[in-house]
N, C-alpha and C. Protein backbone atom coordinates (compact mmCIF):
# COMPACT_ATOMS: atom_id res chain seq x y z
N UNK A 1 0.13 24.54 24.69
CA UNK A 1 0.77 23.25 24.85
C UNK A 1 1.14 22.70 23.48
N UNK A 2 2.56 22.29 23.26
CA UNK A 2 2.64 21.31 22.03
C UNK A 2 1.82 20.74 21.75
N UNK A 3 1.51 20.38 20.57
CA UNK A 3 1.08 18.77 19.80
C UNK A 3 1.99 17.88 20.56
N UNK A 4 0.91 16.76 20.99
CA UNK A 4 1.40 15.37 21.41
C UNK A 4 2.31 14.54 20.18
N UNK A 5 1.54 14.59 18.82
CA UNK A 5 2.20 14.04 17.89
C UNK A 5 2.67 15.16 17.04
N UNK A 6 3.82 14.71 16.50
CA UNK A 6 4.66 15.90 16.03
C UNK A 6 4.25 15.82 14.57
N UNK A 7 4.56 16.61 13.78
CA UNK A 7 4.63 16.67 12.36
C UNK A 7 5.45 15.34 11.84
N UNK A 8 5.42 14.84 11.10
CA UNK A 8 6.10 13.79 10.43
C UNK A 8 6.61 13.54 9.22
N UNK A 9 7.39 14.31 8.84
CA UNK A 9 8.12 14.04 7.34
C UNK A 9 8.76 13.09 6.94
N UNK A 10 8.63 12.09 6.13
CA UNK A 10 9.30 10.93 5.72
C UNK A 10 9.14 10.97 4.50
N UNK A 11 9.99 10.79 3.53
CA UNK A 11 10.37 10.20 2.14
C UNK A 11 10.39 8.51 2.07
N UNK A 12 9.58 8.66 0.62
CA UNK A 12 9.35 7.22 0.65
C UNK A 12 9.86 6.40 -0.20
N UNK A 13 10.13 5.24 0.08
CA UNK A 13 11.21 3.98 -0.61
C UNK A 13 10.19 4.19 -2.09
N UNK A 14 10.83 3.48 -3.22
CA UNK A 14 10.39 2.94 -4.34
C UNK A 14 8.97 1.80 -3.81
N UNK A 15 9.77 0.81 -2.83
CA UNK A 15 8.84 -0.32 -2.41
C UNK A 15 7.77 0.12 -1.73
N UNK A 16 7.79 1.05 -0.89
CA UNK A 16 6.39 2.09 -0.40
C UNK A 16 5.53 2.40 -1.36
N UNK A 17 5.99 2.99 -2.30
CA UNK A 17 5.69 3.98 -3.63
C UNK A 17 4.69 2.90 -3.91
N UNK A 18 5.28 1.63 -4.60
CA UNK A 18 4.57 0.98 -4.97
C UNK A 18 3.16 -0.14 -4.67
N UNK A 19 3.41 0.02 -2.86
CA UNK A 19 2.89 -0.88 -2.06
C UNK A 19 1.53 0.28 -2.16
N UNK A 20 1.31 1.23 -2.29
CA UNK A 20 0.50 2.13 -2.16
C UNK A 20 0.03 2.83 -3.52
N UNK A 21 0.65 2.13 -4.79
CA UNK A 21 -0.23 2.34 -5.96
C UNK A 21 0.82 3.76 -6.23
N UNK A 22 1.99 4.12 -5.93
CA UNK A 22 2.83 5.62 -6.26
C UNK A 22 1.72 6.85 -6.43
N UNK A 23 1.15 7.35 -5.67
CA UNK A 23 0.02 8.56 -6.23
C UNK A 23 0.41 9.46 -7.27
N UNK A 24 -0.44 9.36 -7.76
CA UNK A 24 -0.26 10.51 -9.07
C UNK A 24 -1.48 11.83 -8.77
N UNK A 25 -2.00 11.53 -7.32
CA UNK A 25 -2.20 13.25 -7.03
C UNK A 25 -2.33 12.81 -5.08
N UNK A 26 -3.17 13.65 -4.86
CA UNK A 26 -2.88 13.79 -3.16
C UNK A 26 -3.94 12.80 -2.73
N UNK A 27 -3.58 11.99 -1.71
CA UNK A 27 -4.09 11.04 -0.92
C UNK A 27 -4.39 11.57 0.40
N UNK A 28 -5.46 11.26 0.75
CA UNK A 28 -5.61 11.35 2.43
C UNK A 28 -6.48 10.20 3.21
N UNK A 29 -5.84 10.13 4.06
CA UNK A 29 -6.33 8.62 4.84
C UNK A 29 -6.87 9.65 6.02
N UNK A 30 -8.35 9.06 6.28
CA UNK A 30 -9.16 9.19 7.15
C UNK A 30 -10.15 8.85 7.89
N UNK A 31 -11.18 9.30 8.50
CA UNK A 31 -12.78 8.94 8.67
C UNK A 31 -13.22 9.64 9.14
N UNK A 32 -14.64 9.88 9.11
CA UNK A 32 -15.34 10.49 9.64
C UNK A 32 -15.68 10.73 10.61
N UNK A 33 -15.15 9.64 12.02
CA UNK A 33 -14.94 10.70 13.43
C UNK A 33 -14.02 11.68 13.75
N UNK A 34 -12.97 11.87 12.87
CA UNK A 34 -12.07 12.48 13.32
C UNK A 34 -12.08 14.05 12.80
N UNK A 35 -12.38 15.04 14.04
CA UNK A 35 -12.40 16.66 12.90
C UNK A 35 -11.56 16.74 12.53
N UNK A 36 -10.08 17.09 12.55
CA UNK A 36 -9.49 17.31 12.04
C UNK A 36 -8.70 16.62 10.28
N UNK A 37 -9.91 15.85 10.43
CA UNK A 37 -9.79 15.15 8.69
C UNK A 37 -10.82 15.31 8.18
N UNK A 38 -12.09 15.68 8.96
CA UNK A 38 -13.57 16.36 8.04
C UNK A 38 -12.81 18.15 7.89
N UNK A 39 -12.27 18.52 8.51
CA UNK A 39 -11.75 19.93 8.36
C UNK A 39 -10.84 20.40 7.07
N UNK A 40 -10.14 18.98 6.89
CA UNK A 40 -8.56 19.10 5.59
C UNK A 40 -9.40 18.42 4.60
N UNK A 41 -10.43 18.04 4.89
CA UNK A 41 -11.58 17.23 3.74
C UNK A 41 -12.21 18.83 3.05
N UNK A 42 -12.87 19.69 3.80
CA UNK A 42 -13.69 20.58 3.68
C UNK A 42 -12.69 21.84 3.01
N UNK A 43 -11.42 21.97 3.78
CA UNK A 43 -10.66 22.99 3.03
C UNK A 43 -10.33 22.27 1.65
N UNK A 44 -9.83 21.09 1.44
CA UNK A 44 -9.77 20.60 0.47
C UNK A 44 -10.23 21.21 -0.66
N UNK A 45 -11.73 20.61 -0.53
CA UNK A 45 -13.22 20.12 -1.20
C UNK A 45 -13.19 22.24 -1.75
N UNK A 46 -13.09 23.04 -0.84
CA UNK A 46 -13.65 24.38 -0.88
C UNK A 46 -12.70 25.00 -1.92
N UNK A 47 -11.07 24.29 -2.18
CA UNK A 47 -10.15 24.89 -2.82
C UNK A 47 -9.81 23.91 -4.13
N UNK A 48 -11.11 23.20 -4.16
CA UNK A 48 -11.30 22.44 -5.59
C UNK A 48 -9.56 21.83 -5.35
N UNK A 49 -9.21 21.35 -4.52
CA UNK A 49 -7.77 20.56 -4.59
C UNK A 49 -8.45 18.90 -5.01
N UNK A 50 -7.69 18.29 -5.98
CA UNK A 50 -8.26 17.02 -6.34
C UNK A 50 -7.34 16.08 -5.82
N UNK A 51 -7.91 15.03 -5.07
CA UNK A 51 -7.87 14.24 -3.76
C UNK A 51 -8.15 13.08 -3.68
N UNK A 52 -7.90 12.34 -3.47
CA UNK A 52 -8.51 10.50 -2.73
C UNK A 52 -8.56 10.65 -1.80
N UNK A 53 -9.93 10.39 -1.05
CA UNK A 53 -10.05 9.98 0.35
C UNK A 53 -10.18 8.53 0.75
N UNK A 54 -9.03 8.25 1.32
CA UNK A 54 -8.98 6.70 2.01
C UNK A 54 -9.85 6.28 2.94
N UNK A 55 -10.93 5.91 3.54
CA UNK A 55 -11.74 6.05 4.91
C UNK A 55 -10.96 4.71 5.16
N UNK A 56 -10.39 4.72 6.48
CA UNK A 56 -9.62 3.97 6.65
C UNK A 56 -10.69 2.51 7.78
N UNK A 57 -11.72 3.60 8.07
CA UNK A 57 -13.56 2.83 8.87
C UNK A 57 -13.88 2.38 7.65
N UNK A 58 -14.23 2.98 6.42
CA UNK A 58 -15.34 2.14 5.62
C UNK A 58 -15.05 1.61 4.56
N UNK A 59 -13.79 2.41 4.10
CA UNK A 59 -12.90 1.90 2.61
C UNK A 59 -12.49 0.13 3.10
N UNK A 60 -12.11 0.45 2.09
CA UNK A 60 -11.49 -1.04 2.10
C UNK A 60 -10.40 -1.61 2.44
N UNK A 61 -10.40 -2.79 3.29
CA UNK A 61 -9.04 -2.78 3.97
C UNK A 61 -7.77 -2.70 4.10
N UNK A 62 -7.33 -2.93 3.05
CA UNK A 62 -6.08 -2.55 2.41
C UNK A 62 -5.66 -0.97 2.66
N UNK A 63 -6.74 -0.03 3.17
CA UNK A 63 -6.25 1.36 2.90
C UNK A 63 -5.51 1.51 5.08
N UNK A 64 -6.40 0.43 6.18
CA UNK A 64 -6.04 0.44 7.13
C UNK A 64 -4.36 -0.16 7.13
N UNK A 65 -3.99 -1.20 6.29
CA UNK A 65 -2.53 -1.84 5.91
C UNK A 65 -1.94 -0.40 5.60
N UNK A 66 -2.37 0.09 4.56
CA UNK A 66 -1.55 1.07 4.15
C UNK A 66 -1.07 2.39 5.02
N UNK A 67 -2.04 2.66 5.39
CA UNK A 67 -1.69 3.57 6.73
C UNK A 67 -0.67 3.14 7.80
N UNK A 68 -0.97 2.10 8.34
CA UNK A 68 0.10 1.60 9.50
C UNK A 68 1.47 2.02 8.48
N UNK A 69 1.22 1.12 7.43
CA UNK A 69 2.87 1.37 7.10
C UNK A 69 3.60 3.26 6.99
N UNK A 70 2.73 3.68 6.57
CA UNK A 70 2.78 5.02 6.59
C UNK A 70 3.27 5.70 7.45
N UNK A 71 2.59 5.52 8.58
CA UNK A 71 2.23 6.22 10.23
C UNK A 71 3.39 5.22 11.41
N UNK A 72 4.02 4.78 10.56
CA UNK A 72 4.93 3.72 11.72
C UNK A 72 4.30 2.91 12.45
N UNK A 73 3.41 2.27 11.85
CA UNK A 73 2.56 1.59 12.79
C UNK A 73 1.17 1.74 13.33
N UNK A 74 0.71 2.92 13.34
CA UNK A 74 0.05 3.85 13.68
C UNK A 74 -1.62 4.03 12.72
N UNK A 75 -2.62 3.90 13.46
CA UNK A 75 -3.50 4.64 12.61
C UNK A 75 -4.19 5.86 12.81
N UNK A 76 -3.03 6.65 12.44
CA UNK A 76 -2.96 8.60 12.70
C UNK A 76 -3.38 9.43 11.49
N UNK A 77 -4.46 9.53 12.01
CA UNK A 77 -5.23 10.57 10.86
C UNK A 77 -5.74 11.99 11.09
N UNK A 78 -5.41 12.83 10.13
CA UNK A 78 -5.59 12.36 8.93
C UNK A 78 -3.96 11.92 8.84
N UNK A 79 -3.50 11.57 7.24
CA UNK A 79 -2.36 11.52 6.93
C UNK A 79 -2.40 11.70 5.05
N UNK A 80 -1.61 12.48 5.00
CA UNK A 80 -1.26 12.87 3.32
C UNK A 80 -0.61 12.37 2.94
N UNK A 81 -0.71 12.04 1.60
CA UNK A 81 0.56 11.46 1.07
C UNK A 81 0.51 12.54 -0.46
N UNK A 82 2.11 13.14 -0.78
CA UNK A 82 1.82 14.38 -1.59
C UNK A 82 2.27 13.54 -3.30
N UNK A 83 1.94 13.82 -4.52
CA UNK A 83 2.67 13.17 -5.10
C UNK A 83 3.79 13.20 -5.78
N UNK A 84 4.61 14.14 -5.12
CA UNK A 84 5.89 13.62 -5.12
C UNK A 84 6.54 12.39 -3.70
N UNK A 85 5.58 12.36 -3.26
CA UNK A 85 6.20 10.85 -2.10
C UNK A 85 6.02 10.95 -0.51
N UNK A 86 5.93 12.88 -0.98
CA UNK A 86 6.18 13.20 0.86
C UNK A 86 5.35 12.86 1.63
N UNK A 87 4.93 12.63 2.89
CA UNK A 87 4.30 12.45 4.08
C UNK A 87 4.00 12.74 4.83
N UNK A 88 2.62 13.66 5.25
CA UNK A 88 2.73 14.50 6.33
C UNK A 88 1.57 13.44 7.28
N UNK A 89 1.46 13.48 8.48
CA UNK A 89 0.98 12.46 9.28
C UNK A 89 0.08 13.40 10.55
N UNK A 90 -0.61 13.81 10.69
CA UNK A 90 -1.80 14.60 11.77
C UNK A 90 -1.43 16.03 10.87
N UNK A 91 -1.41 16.42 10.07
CA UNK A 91 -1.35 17.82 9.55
C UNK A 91 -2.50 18.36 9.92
N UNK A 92 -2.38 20.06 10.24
CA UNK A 92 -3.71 21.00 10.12
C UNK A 92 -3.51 20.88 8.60
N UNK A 93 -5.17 21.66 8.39
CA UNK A 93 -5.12 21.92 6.77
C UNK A 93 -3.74 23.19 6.48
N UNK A 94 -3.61 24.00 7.07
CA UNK A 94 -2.51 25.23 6.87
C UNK A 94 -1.11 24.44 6.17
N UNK A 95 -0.95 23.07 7.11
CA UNK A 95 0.47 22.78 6.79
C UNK A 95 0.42 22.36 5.00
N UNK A 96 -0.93 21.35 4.82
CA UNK A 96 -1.18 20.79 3.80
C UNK A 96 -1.20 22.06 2.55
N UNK A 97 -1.82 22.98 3.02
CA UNK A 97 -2.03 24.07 1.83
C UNK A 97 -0.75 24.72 1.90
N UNK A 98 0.61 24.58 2.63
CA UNK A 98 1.52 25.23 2.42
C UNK A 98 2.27 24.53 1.65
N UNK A 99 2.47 22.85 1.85
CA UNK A 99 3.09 21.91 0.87
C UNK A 99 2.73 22.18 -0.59
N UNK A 100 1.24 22.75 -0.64
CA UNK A 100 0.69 22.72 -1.89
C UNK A 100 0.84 24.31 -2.52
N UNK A 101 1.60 24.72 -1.70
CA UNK A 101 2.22 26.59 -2.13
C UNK A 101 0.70 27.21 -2.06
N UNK A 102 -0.42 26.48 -1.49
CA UNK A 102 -1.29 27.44 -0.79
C UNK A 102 -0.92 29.41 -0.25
N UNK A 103 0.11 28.99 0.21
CA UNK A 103 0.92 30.05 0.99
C UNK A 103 0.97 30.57 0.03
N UNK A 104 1.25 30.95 -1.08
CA UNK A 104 1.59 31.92 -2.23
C UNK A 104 0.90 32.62 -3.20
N UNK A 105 1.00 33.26 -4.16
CA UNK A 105 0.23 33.81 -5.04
C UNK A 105 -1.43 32.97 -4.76
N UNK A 106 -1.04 31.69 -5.18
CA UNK A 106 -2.61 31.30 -5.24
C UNK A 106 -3.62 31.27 -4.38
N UNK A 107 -2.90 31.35 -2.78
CA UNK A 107 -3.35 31.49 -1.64
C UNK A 107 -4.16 32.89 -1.20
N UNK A 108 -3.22 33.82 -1.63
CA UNK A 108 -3.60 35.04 -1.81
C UNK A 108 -4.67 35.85 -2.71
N UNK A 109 -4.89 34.79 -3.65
CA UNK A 109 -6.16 35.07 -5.03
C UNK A 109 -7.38 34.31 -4.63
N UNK A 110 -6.93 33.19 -3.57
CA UNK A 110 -8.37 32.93 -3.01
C UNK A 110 -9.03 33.23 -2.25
N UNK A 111 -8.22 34.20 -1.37
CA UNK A 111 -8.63 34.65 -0.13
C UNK A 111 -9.66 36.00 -0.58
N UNK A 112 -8.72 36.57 -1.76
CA UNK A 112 -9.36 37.64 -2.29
C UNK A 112 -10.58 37.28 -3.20
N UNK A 113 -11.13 36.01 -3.67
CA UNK A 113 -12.03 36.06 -4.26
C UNK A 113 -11.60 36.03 -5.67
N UNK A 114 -10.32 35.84 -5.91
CA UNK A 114 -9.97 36.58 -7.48
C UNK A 114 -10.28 34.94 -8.18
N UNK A 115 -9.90 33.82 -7.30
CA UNK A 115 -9.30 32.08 -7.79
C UNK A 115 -10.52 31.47 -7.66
């Protein structure tokens, strides 16, 4: 069966950029009921990728504002924000490590143990 919610690519305004501090590395808005954001937390965490985690339950509120705007309204997690601007919104970790050329040479040196 499809995903109910689809992948979500959006490019983001200057005024986004800024409403959200412009990241200068990868953001993820989450919490801790949700597996599929303890899962992109854990692949993360395992591939030494350096990260902000937003808990959108315990952080501070401003990170639940920030999400809606993100998510169209929405508080759909997890959600990435890459830093060049892009937006991915319910990603598996696969999609996230492919944005991040996971998929490539480096993907391939970790699998092997070499990275």
């Amino acid at each position: 069966m499809e995903r109910l919610l689809a992948l979500i690519l959006i490019d983001w305004s200057e005024e986004l950029m800024d409403y959200v501090g412009g990241p200068a590395r990868l953001i993820v808005y989450g919490h801790h009921a949700c597996s599929l954001a303890l899962k992109l937390e854990e692949v993360l965490n395992q591939r030494r990728v350096d990260f902000e985690w937003r808990d959108v339950h315990q952080g501070e509120p401003r990170f639940r504002d920030e999400l809606r705007r993100l998510a169209r309204g929405h508080l759909s997690v997890p959600t990435v924000v890459f830093p060049n601007g892009t937006v991915l919104v319910e990603p598996r970790p696969g999609d996230v490590l492919r944005r991040l050329n996971w998929g490539s040479w480096a993907g391939l040196m970790w699998l092997l143990g070499l990275a």
